[in-house]
Structures are given as C-alpha cells and as structure tokens.
PDB file of N, CA and C in Angstrom:
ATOM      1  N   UNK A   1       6.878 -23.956  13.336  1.00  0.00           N
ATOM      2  CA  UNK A   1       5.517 -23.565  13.628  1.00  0.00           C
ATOM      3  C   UNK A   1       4.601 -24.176  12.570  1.00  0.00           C
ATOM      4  N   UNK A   2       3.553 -25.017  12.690  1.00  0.00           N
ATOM      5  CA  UNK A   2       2.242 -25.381  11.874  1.00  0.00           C
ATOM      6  C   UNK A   2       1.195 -25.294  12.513  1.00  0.00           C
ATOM      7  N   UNK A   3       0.030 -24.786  11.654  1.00  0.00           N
ATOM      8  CA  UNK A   3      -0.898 -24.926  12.451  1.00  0.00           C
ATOM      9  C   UNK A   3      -1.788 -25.389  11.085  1.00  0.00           C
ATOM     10  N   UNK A   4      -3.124 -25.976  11.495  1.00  0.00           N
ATOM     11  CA  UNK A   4      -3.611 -26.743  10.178  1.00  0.00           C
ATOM     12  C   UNK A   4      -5.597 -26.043  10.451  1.00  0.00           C
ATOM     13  N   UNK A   5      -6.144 -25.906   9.552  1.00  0.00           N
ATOM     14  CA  UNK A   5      -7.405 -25.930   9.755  1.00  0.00           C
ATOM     15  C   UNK A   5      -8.480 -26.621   8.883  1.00  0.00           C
ATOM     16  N   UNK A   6      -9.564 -26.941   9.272  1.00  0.00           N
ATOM     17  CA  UNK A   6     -10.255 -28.340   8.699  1.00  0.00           C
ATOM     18  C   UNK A   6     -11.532 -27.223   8.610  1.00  0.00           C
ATOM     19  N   UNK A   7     -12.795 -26.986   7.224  1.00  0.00           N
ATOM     20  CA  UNK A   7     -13.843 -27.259   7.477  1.00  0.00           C
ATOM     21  C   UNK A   7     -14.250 -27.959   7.199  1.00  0.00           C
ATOM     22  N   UNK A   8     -15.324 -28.852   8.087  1.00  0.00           N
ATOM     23  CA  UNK A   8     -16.102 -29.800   8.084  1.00  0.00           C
ATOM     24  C   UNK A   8     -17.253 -29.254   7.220  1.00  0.00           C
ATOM     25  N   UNK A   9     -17.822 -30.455   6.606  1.00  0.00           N
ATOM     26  CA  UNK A   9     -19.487 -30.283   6.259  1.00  0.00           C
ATOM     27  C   UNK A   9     -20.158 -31.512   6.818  1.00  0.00           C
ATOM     28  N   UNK A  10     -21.517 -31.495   7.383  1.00  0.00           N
ATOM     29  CA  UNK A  10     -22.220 -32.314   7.252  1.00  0.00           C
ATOM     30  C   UNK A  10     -22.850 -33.272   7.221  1.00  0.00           C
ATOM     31  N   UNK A  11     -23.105 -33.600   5.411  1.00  0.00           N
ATOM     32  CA  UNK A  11     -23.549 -33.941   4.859  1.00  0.00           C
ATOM     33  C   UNK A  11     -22.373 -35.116   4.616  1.00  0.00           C
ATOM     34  N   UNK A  12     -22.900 -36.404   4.192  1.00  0.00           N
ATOM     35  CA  UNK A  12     -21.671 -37.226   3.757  1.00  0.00           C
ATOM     36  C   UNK A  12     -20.907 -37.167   2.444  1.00  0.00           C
ATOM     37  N   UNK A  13     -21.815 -36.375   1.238  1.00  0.00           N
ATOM     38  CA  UNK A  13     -21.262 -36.074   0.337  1.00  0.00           C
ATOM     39  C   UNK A  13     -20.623 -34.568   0.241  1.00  0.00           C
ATOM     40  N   UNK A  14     -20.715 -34.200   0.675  1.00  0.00           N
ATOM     41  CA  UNK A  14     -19.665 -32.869   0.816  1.00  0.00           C
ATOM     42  C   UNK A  14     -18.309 -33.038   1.155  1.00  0.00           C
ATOM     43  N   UNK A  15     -17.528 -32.273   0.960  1.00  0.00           N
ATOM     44  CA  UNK A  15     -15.595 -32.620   0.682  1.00  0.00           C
ATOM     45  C   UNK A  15     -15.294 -30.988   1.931  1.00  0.00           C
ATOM     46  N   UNK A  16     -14.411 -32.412   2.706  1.00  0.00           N
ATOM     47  CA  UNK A  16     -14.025 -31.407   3.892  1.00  0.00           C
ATOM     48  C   UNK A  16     -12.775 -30.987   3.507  1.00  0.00           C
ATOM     49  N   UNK A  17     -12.516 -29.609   3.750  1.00  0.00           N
ATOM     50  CA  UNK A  17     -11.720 -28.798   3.200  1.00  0.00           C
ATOM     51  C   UNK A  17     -10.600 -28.201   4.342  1.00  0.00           C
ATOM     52  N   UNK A  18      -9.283 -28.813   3.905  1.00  0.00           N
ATOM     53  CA  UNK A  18      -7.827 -28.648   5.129  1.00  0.00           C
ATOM     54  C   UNK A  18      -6.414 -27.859   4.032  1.00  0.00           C
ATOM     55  N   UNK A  19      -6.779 -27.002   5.543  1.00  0.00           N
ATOM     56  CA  UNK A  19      -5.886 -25.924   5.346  1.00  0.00           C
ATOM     57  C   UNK A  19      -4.595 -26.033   6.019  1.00  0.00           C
ATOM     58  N   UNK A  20      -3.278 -25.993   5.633  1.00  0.00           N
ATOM     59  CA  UNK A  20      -2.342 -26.317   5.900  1.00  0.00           C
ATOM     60  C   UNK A  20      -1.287 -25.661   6.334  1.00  0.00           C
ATOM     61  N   UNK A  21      -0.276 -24.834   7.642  1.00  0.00           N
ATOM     62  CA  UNK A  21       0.500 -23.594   6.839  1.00  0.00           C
ATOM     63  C   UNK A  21       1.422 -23.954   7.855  1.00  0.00           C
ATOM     64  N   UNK A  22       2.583 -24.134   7.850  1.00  0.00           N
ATOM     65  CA  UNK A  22       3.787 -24.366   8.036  1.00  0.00           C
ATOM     66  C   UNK A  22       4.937 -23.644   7.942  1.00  0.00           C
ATOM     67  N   UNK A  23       5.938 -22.956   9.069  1.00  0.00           N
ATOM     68  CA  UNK A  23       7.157 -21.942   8.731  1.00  0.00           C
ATOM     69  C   UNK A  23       7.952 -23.013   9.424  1.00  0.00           C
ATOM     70  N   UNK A  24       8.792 -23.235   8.169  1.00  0.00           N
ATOM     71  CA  UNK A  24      10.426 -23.606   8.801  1.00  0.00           C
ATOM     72  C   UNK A  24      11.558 -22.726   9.009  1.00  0.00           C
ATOM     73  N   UNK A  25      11.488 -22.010  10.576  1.00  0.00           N
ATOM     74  CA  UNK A  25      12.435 -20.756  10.567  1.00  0.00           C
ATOM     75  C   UNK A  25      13.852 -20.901  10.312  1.00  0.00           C
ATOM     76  N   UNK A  26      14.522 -22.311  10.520  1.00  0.00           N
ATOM     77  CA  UNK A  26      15.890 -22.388  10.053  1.00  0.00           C
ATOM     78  C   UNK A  26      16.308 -22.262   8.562  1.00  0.00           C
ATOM     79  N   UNK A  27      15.230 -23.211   7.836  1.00  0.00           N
ATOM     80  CA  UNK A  27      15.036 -23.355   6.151  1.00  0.00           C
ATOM     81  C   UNK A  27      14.991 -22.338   5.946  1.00  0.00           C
ATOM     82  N   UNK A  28      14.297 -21.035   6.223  1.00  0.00           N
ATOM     83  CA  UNK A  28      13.581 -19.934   6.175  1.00  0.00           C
ATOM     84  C   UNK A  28      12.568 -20.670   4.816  1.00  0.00           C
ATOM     85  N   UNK A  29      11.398 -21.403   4.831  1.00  0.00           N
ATOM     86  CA  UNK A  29      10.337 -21.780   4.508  1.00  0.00           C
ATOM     87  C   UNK A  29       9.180 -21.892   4.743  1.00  0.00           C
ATOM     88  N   UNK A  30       8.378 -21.404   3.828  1.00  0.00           N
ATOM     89  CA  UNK A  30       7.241 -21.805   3.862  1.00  0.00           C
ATOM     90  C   UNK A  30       6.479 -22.171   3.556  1.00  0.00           C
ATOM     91  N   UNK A  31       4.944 -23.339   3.797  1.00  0.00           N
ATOM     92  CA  UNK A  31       4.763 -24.013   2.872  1.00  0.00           C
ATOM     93  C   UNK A  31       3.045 -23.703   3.202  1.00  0.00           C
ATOM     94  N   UNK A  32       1.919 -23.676   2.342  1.00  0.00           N
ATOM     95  CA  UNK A  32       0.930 -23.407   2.408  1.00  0.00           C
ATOM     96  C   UNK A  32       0.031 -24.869   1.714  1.00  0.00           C
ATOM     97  N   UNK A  33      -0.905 -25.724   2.312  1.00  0.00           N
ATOM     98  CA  UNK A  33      -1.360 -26.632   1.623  1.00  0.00           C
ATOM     99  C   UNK A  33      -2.750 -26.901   1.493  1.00  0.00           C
ATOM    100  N   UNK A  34      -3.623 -27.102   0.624  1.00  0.00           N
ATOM    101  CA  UNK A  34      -4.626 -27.280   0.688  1.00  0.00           C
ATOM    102  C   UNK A  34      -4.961 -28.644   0.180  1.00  0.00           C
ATOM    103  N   UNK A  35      -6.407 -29.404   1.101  1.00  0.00           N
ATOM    104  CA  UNK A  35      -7.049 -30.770   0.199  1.00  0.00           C
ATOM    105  C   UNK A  35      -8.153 -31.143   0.867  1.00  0.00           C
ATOM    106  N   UNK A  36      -9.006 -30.644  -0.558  1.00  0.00           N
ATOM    107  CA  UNK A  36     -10.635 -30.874  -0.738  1.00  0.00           C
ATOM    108  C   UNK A  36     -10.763 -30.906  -2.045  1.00  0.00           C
ATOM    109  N   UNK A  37     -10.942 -30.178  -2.707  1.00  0.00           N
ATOM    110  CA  UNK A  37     -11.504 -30.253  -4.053  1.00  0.00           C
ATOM    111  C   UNK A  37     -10.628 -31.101  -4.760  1.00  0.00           C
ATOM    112  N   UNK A  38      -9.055 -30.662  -4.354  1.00  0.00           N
ATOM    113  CA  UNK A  38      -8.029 -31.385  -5.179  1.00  0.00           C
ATOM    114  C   UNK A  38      -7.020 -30.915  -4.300  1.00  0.00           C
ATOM    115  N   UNK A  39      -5.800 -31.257  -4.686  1.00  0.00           N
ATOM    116  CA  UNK A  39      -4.473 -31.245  -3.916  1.00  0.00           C
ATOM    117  C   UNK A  39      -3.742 -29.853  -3.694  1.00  0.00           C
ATOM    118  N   UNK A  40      -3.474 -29.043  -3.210  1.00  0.00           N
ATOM    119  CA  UNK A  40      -2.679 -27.722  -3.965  1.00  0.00           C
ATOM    120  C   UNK A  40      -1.523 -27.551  -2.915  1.00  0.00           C
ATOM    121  N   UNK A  41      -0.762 -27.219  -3.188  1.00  0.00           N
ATOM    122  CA  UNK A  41       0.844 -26.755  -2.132  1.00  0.00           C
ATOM    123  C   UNK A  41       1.240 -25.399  -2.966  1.00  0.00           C
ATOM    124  N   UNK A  42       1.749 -24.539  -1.748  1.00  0.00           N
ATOM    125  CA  UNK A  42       2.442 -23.521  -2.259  1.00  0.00           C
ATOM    126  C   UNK A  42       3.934 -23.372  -1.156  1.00  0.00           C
ATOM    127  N   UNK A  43       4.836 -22.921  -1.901  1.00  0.00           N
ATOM    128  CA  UNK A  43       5.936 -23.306  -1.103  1.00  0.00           C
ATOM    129  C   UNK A  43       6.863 -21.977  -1.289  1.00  0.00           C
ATOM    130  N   UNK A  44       7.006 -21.183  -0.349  1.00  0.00           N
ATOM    131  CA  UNK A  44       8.351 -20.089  -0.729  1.00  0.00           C
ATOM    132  C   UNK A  44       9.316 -20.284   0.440  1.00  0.00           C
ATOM    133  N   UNK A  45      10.671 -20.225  -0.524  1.00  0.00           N
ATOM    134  CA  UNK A  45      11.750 -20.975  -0.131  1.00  0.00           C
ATOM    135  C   UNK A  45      12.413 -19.134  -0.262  1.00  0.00           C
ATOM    136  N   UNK A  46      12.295 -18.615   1.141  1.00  0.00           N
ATOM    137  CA  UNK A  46      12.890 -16.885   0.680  1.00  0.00           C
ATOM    138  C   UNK A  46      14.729 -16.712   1.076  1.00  0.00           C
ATOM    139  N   UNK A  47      15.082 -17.577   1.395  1.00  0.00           N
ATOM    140  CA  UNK A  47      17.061 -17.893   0.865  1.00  0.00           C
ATOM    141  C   UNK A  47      16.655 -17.547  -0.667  1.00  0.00           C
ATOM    142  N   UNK A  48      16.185 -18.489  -0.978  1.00  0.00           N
ATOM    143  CA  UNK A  48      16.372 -18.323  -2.807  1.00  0.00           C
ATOM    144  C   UNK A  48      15.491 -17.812  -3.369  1.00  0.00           C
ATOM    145  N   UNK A  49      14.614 -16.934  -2.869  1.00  0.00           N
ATOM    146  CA  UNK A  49      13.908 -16.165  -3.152  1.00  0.00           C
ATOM    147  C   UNK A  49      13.024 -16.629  -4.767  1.00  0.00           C
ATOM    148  N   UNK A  50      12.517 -18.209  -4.304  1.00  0.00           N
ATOM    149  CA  UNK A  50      11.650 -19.147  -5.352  1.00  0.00           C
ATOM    150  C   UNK A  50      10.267 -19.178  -4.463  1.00  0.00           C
ATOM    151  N   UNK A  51       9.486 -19.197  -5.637  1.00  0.00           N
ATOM    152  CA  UNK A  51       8.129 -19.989  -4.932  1.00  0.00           C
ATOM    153  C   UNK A  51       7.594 -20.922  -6.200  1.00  0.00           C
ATOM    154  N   UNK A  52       6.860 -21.803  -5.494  1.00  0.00           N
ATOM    155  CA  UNK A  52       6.343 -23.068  -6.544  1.00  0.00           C
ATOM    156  C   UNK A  52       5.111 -23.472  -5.830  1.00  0.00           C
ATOM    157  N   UNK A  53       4.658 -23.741  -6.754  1.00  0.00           N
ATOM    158  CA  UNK A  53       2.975 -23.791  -6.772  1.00  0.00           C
ATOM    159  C   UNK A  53       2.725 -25.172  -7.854  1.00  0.00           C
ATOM    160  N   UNK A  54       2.118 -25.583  -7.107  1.00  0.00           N
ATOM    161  CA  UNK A  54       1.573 -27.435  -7.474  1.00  0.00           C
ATOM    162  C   UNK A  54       0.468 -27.274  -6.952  1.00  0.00           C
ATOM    163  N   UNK A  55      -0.277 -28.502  -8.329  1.00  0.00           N
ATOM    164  CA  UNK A  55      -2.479 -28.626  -7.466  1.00  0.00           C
ATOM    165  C   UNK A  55      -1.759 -30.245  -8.467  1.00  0.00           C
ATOM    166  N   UNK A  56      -2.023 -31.299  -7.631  1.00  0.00           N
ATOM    167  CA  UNK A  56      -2.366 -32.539  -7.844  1.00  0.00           C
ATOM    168  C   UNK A  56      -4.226 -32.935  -8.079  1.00  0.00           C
ATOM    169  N   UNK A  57      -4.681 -33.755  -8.923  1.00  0.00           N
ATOM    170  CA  UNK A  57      -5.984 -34.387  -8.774  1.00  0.00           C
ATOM    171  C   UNK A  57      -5.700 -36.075  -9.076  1.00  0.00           C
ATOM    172  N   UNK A  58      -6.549 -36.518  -8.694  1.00  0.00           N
ATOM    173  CA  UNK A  58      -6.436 -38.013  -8.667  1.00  0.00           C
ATOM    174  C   UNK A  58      -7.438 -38.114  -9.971  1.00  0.00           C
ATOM    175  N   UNK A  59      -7.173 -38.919 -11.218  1.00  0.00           N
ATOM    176  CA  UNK A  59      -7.615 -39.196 -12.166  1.00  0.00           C
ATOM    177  C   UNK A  59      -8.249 -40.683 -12.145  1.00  0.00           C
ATOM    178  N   UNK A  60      -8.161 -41.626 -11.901  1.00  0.00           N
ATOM    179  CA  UNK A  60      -8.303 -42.982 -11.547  1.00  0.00           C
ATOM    180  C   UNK A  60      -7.304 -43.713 -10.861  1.00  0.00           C
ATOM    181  N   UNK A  61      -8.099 -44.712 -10.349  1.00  0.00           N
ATOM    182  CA  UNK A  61      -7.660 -45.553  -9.269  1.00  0.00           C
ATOM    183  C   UNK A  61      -6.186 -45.130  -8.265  1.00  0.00           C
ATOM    184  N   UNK A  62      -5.133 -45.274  -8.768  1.00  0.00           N
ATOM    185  CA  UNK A  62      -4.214 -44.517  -8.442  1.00  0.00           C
ATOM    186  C   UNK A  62      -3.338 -43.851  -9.042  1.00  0.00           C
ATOM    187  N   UNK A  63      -3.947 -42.997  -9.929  1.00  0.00           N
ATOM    188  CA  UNK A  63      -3.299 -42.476 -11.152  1.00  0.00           C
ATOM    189  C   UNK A  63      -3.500 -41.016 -10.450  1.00  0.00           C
ATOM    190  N   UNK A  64      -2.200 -40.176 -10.671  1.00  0.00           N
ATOM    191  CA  UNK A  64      -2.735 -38.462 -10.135  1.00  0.00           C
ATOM    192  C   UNK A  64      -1.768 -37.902 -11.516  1.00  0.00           C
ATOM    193  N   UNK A  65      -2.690 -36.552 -11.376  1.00  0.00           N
ATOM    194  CA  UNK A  65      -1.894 -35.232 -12.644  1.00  0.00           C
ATOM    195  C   UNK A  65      -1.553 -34.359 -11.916  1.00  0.00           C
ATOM    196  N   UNK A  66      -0.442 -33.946 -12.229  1.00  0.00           N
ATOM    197  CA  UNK A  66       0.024 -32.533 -11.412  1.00  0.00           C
ATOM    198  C   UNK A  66       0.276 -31.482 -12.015  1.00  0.00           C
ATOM    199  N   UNK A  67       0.317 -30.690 -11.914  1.00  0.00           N
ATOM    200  CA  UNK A  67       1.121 -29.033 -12.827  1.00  0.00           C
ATOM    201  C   UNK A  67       1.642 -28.639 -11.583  1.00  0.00           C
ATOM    202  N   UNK A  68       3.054 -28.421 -11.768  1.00  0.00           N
ATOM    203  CA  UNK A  68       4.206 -27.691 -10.829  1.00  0.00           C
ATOM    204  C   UNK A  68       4.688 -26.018 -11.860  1.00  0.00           C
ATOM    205  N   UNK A  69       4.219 -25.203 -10.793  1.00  0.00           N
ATOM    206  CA  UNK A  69       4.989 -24.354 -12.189  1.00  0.00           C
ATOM    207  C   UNK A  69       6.004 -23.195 -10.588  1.00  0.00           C
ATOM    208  N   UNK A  70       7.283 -22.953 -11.135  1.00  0.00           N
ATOM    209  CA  UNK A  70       8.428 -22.300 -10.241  1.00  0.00           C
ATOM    210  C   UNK A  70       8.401 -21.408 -11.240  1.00  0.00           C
ATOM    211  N   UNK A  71       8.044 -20.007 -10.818  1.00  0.00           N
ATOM    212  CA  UNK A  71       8.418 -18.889 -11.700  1.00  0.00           C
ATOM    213  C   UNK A  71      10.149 -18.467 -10.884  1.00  0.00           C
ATOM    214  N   UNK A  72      10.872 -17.906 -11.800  1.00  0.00           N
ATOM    215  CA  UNK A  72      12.427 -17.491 -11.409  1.00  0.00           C
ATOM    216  C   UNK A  72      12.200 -16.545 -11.851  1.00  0.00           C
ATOM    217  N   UNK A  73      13.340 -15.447 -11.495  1.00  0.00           N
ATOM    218  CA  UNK A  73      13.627 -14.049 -11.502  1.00  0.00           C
ATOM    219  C   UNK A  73      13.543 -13.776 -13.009  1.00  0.00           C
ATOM    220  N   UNK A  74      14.285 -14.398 -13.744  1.00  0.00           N
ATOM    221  CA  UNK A  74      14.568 -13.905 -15.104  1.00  0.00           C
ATOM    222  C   UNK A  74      13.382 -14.817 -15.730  1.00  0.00           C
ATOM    223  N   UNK A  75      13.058 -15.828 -15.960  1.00  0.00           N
ATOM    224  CA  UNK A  75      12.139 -16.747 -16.689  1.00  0.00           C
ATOM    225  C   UNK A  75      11.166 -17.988 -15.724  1.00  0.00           C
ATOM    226  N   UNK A  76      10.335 -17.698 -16.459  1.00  0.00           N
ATOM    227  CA  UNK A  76       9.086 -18.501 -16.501  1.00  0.00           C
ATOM    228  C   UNK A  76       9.403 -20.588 -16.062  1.00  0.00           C
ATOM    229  N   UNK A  77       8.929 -21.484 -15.663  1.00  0.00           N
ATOM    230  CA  UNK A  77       9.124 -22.752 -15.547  1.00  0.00           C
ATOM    231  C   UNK A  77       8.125 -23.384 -14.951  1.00  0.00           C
ATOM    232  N   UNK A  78       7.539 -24.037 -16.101  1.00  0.00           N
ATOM    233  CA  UNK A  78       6.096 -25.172 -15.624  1.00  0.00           C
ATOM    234  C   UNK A  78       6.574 -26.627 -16.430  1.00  0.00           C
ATOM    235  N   UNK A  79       6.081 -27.353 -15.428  1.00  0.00           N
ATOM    236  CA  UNK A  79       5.917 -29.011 -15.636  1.00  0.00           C
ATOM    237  C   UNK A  79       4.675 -29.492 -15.527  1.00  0.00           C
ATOM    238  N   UNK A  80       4.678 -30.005 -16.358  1.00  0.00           N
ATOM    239  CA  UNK A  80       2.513 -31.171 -16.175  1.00  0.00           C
ATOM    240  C   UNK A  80       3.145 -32.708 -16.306  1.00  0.00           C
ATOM    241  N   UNK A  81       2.614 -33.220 -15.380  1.00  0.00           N
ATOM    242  CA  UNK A  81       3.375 -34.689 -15.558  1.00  0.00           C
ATOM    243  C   UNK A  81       2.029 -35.506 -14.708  1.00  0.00           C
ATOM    244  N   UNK A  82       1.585 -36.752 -15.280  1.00  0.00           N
ATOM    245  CA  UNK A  82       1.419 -37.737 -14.606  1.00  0.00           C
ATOM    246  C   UNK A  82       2.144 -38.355 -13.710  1.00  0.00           C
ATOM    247  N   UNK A  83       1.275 -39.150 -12.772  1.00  0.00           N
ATOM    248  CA  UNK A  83       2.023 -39.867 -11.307  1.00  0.00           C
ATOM    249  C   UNK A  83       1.244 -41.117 -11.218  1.00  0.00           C
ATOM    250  N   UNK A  84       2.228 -41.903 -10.673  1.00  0.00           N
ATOM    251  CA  UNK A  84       1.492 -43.380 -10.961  1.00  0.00           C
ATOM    252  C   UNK A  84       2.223 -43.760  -9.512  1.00  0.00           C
ATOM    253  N   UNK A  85       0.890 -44.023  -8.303  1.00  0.00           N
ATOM    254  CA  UNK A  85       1.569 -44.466  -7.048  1.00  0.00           C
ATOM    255  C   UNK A  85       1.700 -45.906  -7.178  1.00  0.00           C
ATOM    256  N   UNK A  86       2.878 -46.670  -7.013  1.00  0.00           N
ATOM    257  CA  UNK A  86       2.633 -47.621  -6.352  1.00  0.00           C
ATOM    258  C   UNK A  86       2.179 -48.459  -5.395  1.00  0.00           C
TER     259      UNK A  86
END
C-alpha cells in the first residue's frame, strides 16, 4: 500500500511539499517520507522493533549531509556523514 501527497504553491519560488507513506505488509514496514524544505525518511521496521530517522539537505552542487540516527532498545545510535553523488 502507498499513497503519496503533494502541496503545491503557486508562486514559482515557493517549495512544493511531498508527503510520502508506504506499508510493506510482508516486510511488516513502514516508511514515511518527506521533500520540500529538505529530505526526511522515517522508517519502522516492527519484526525488529527499530525505527530510523534520516533528513538529507543538499549543500552544493552535488554534495548532500545527512544525520541517520536508529535509537535501539538498550542504547542510543546516530551517524552524520557527508554524500558525494556521482
């Protein structure tokens, strides 16, 4: 099941804003996405009872920053990493 939603603006400088939401009933997943302002995914994976949360922004030309952070049952886990698309 996905279903996606878009608001539009306008104006040509305004940032249209898409909403993303996705259940994979076999995976048992789900994934939530957003991109307008900047990138964001949220993802719960409830087998393993994880969720992870990422916001990408594009810094130049094709350079992006991300912060991924997976909280786990017992402890805490964040990554900040640059991305360089080819």
């Amino acid at each position: 099941m996905r279903t996606e939603i878009v608001v539009n603006k306008d104006s040509k400088n305004d940032i249209d804003h898409r909403f993303s939401l996705q259940f994979m009933a076999l995976q048992v997943l789900t994934k939530l996405e957003y991109k307008g302002w900047l990138n964001a995914s949220l993802n719960y994976d409830a087998k393993a009872s994880e969720t992870e949360f990422e916001v990408k922004d594009k810094i130049w030309n094709k350079k992006k920053s991300s912060l991924t952070t997976k909280p786990l049952p017992l402890r805490a886990q964040s990554t900040m990493g640059v991305r360089w698309d080819w």
